[in-house]
PDB file of N, CA and C in Angstrom:
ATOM      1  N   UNK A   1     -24.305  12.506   6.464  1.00  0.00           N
ATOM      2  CA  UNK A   1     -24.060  13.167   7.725  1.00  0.00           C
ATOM      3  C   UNK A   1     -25.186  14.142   8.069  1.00  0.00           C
ATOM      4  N   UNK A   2     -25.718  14.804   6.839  1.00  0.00           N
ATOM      5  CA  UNK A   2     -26.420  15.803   7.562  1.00  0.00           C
ATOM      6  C   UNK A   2     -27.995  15.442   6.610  1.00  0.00           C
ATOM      7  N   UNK A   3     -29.178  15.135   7.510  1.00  0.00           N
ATOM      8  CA  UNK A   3     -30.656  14.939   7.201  1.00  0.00           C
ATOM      9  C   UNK A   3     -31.500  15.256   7.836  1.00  0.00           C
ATOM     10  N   UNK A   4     -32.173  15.264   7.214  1.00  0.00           N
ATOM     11  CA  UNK A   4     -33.685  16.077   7.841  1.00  0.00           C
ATOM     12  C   UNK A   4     -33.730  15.315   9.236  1.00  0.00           C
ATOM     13  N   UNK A   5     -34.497  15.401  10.179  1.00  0.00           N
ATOM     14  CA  UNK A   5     -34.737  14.891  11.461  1.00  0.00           C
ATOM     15  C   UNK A   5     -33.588  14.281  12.498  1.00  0.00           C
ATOM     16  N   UNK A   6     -32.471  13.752  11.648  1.00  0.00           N
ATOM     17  CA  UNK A   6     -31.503  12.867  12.402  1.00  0.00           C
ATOM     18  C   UNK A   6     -29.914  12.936  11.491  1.00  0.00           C
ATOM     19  N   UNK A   7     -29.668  13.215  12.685  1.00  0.00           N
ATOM     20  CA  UNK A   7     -27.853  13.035  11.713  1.00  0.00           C
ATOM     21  C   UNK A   7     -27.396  12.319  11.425  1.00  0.00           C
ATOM     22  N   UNK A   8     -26.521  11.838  10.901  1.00  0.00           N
ATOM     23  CA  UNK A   8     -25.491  10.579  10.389  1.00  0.00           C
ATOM     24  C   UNK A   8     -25.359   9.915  11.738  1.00  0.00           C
ATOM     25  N   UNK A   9     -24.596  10.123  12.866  1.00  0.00           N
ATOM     26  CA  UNK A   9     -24.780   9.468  13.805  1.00  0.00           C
ATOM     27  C   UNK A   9     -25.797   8.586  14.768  1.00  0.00           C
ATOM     28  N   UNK A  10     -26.658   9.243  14.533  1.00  0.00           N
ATOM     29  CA  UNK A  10     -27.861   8.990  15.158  1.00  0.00           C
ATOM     30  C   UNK A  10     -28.468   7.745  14.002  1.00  0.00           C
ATOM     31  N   UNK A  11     -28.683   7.950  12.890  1.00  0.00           N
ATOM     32  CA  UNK A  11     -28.780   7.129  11.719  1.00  0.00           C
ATOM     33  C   UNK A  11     -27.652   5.873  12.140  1.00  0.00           C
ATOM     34  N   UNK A  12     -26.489   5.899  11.592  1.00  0.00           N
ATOM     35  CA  UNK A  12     -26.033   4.965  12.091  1.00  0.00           C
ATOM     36  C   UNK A  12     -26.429   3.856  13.334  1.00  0.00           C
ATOM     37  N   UNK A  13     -26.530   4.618  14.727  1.00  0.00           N
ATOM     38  CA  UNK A  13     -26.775   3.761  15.906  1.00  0.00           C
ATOM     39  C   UNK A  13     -28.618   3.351  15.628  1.00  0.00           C
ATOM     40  N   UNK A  14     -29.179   3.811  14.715  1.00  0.00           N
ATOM     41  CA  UNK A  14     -30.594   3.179  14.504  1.00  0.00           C
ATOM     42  C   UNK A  14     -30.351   2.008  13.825  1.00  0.00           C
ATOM     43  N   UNK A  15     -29.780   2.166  12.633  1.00  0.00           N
ATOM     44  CA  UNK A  15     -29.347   0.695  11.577  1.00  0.00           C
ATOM     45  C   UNK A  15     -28.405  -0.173  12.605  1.00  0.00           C
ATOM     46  N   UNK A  16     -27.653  -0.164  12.976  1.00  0.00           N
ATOM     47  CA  UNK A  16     -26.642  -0.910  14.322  1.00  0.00           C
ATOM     48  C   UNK A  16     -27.855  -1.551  15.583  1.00  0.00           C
ATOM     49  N   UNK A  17     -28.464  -0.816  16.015  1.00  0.00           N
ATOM     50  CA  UNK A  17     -29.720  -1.263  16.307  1.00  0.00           C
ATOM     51  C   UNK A  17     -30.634  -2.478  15.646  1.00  0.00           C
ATOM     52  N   UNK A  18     -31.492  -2.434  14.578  1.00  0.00           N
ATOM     53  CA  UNK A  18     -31.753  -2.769  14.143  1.00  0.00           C
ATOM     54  C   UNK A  18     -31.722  -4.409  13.427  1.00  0.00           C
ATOM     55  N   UNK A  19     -29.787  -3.969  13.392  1.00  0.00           N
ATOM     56  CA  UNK A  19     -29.237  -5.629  12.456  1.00  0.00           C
ATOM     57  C   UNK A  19     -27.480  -4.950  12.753  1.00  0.00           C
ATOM     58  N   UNK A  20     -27.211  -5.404  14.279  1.00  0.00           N
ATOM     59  CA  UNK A  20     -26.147  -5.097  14.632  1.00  0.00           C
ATOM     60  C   UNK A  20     -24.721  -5.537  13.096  1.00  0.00           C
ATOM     61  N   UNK A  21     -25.063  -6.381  12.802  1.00  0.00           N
ATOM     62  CA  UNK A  21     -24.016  -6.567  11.564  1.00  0.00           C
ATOM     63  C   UNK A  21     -24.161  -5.893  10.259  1.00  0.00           C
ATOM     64  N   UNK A  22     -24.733  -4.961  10.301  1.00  0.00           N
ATOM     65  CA  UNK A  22     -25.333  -4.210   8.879  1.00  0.00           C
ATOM     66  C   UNK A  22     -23.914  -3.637   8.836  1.00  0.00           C
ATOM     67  N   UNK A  23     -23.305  -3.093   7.377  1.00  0.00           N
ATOM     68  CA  UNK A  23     -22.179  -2.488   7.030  1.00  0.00           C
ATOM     69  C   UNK A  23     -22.765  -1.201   7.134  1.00  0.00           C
ATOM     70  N   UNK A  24     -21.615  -0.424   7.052  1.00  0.00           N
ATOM     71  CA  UNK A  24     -22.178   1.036   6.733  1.00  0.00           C
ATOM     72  C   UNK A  24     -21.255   1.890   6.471  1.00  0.00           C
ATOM     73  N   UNK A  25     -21.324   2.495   4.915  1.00  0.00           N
ATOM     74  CA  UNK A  25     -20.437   3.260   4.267  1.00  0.00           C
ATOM     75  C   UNK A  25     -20.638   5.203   4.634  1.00  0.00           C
ATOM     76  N   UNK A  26     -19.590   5.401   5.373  1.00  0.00           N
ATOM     77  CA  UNK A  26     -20.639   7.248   5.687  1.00  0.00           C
ATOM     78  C   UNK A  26     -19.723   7.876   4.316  1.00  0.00           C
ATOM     79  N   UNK A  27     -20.670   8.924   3.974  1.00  0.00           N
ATOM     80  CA  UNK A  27     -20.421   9.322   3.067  1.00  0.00           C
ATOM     81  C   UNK A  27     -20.687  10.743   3.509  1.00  0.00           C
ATOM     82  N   UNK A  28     -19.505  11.504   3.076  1.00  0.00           N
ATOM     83  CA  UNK A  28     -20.293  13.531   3.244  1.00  0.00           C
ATOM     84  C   UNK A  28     -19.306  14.290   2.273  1.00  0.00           C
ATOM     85  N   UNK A  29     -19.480  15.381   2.021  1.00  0.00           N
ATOM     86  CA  UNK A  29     -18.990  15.930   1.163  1.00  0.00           C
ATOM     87  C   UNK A  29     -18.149  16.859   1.826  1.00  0.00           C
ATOM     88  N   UNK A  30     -18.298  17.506   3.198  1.00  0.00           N
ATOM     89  CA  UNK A  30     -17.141  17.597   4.115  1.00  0.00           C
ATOM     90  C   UNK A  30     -15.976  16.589   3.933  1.00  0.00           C
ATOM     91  N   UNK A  31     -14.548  17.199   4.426  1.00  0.00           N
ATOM     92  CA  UNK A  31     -13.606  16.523   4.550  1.00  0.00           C
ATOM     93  C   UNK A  31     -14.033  15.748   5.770  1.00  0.00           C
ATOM     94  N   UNK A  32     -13.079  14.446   6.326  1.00  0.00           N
ATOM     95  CA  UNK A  32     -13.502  13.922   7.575  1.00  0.00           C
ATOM     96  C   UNK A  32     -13.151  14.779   8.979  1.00  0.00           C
ATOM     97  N   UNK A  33     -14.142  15.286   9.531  1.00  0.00           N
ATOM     98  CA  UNK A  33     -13.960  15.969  10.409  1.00  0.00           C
ATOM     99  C   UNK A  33     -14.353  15.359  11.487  1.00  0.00           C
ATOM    100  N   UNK A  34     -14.642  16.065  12.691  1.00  0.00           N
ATOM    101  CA  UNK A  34     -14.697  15.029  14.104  1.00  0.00           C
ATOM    102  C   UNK A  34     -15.384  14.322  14.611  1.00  0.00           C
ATOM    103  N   UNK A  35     -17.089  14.700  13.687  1.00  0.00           N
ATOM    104  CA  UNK A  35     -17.951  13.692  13.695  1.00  0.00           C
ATOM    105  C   UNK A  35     -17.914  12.870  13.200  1.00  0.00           C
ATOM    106  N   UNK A  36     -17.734  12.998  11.994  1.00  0.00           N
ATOM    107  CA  UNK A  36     -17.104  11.316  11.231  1.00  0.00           C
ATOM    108  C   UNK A  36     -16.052  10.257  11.960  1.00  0.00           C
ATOM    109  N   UNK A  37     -15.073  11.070  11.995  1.00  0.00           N
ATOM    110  CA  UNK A  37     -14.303  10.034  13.282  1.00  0.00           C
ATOM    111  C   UNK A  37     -14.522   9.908  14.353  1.00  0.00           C
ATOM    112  N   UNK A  38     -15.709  10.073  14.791  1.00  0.00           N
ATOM    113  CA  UNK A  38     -16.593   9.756  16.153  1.00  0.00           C
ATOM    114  C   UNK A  38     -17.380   8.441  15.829  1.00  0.00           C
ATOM    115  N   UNK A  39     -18.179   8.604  14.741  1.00  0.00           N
ATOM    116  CA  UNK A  39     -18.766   7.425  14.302  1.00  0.00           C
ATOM    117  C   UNK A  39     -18.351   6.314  13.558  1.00  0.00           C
ATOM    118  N   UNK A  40     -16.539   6.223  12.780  1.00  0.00           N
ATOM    119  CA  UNK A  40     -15.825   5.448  12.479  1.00  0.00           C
ATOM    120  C   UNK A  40     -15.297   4.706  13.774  1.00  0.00           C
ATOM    121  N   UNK A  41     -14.775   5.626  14.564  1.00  0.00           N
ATOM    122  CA  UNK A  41     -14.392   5.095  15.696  1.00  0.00           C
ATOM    123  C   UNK A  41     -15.403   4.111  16.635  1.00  0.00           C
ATOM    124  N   UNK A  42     -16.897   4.622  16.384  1.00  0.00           N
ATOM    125  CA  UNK A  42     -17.901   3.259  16.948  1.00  0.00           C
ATOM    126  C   UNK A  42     -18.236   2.220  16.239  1.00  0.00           C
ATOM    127  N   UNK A  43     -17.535   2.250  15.018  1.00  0.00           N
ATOM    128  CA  UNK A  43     -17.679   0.817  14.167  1.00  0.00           C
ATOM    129  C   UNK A  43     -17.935   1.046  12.874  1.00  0.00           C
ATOM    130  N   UNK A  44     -18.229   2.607  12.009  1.00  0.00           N
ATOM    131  CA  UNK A  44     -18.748   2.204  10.938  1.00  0.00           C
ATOM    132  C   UNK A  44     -17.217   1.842  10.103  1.00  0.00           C
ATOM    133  N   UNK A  45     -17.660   0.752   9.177  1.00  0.00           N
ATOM    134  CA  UNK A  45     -16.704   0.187   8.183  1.00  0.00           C
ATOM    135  C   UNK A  45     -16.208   1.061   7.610  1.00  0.00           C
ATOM    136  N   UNK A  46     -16.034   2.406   6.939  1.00  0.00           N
ATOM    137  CA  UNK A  46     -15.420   2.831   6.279  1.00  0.00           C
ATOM    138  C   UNK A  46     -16.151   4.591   5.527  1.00  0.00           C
ATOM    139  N   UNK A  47     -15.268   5.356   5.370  1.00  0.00           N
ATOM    140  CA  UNK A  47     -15.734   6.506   4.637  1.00  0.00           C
ATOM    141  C   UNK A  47     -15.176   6.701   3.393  1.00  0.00           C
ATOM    142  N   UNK A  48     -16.170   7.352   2.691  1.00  0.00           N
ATOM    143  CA  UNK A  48     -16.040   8.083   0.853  1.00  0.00           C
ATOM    144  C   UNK A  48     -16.286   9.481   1.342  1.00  0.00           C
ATOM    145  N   UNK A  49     -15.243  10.033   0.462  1.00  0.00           N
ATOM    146  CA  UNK A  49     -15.642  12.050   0.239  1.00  0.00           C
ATOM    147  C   UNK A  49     -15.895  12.216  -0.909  1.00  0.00           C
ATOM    148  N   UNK A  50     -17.351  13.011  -0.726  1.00  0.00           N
ATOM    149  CA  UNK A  50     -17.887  13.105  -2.130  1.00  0.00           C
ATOM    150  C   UNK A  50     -17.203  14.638  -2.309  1.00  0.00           C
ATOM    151  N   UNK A  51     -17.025  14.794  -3.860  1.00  0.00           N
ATOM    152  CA  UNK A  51     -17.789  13.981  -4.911  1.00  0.00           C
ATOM    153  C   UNK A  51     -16.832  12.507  -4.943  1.00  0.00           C
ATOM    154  N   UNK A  52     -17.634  11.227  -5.616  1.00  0.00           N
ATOM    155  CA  UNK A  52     -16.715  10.284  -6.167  1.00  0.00           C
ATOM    156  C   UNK A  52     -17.335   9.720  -7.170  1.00  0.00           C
ATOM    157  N   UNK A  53     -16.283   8.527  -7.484  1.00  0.00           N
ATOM    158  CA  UNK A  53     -16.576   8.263  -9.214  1.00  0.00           C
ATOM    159  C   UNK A  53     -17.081   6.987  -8.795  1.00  0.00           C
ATOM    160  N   UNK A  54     -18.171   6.310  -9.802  1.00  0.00           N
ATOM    161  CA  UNK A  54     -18.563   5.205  -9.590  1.00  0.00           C
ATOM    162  C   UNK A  54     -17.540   3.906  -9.255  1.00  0.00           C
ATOM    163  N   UNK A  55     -16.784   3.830 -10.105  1.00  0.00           N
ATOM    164  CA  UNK A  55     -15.139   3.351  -9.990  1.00  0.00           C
ATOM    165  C   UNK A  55     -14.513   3.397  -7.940  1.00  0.00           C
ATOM    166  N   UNK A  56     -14.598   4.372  -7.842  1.00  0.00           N
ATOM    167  CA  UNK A  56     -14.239   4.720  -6.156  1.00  0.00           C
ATOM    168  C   UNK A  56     -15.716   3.895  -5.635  1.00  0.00           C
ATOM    169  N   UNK A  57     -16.532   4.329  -5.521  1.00  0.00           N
ATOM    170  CA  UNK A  57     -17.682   3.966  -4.650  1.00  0.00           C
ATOM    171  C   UNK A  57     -18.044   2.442  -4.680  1.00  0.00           C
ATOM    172  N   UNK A  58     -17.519   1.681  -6.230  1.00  0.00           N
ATOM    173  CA  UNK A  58     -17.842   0.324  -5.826  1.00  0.00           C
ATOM    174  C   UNK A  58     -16.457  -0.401  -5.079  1.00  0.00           C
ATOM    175  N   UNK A  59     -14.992   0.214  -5.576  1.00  0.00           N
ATOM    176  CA  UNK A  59     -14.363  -0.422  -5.264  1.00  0.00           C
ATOM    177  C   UNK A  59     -14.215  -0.344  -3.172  1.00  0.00           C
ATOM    178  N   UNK A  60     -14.782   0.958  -3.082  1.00  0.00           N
ATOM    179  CA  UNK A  60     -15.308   1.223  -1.468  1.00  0.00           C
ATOM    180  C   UNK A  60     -16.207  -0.064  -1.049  1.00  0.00           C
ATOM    181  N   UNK A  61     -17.554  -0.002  -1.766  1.00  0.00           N
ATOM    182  CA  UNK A  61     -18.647  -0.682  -1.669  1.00  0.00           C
ATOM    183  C   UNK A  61     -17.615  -2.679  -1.142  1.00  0.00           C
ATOM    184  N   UNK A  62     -17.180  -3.036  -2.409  1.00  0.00           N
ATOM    185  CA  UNK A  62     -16.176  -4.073  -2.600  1.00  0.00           C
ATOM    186  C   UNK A  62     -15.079  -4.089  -1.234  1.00  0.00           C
ATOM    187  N   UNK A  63     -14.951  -3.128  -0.755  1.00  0.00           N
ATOM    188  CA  UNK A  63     -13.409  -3.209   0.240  1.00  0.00           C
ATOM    189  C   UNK A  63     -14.096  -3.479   1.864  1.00  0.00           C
ATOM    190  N   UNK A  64     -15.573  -3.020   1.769  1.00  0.00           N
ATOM    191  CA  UNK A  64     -16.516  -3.592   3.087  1.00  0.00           C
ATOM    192  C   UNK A  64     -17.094  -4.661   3.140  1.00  0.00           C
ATOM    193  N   UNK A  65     -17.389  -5.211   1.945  1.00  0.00           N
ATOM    194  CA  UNK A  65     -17.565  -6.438   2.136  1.00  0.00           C
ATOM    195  C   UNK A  65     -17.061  -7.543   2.127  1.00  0.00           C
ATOM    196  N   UNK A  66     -16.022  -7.131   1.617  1.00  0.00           N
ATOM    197  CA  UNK A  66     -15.113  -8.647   1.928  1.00  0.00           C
ATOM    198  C   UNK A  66     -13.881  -8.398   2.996  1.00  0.00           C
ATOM    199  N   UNK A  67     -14.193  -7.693   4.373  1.00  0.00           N
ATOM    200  CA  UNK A  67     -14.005  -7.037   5.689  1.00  0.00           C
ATOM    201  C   UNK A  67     -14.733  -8.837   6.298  1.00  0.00           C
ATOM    202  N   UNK A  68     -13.885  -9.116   7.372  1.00  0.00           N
ATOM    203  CA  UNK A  68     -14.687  -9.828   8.413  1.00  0.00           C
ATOM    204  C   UNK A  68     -15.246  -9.734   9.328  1.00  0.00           C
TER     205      UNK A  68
END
């Protein structure tokens, strides 16, 4: 969510751009607050709250890709 030059959102609609079918897992260490469900709500597949355990992040990783 939060990077040098560009936010999570903005990131997102570049990769969506790019290769409109790309997945995309947002990840922040904030709870989901209103930006996140701004950018779930435009399509991204799914969110993790960090911290998480490798265990969580693949079975996340695993639950987007086999999404149609």
């Amino acid at each position: 969510m939060v990077m040098p030059r560009m936010g999570g959102g903005e990131a997102y609609d570049k990769m969506k751009e790019i290769n409109p079918k790309v997945k995309v897992l947002l990840s922040s260490g904030y709870s989901i607050d209103s930006q996140a469900r701004e950018i779930l709500a435009r399509g991204c597949d799914a969110f993790i709250q960090k911290p998480f355990s490798m265990k969580e992040l693949s079975a996340k990783i695993r639950e987007i890709l086999e999404k149609e």
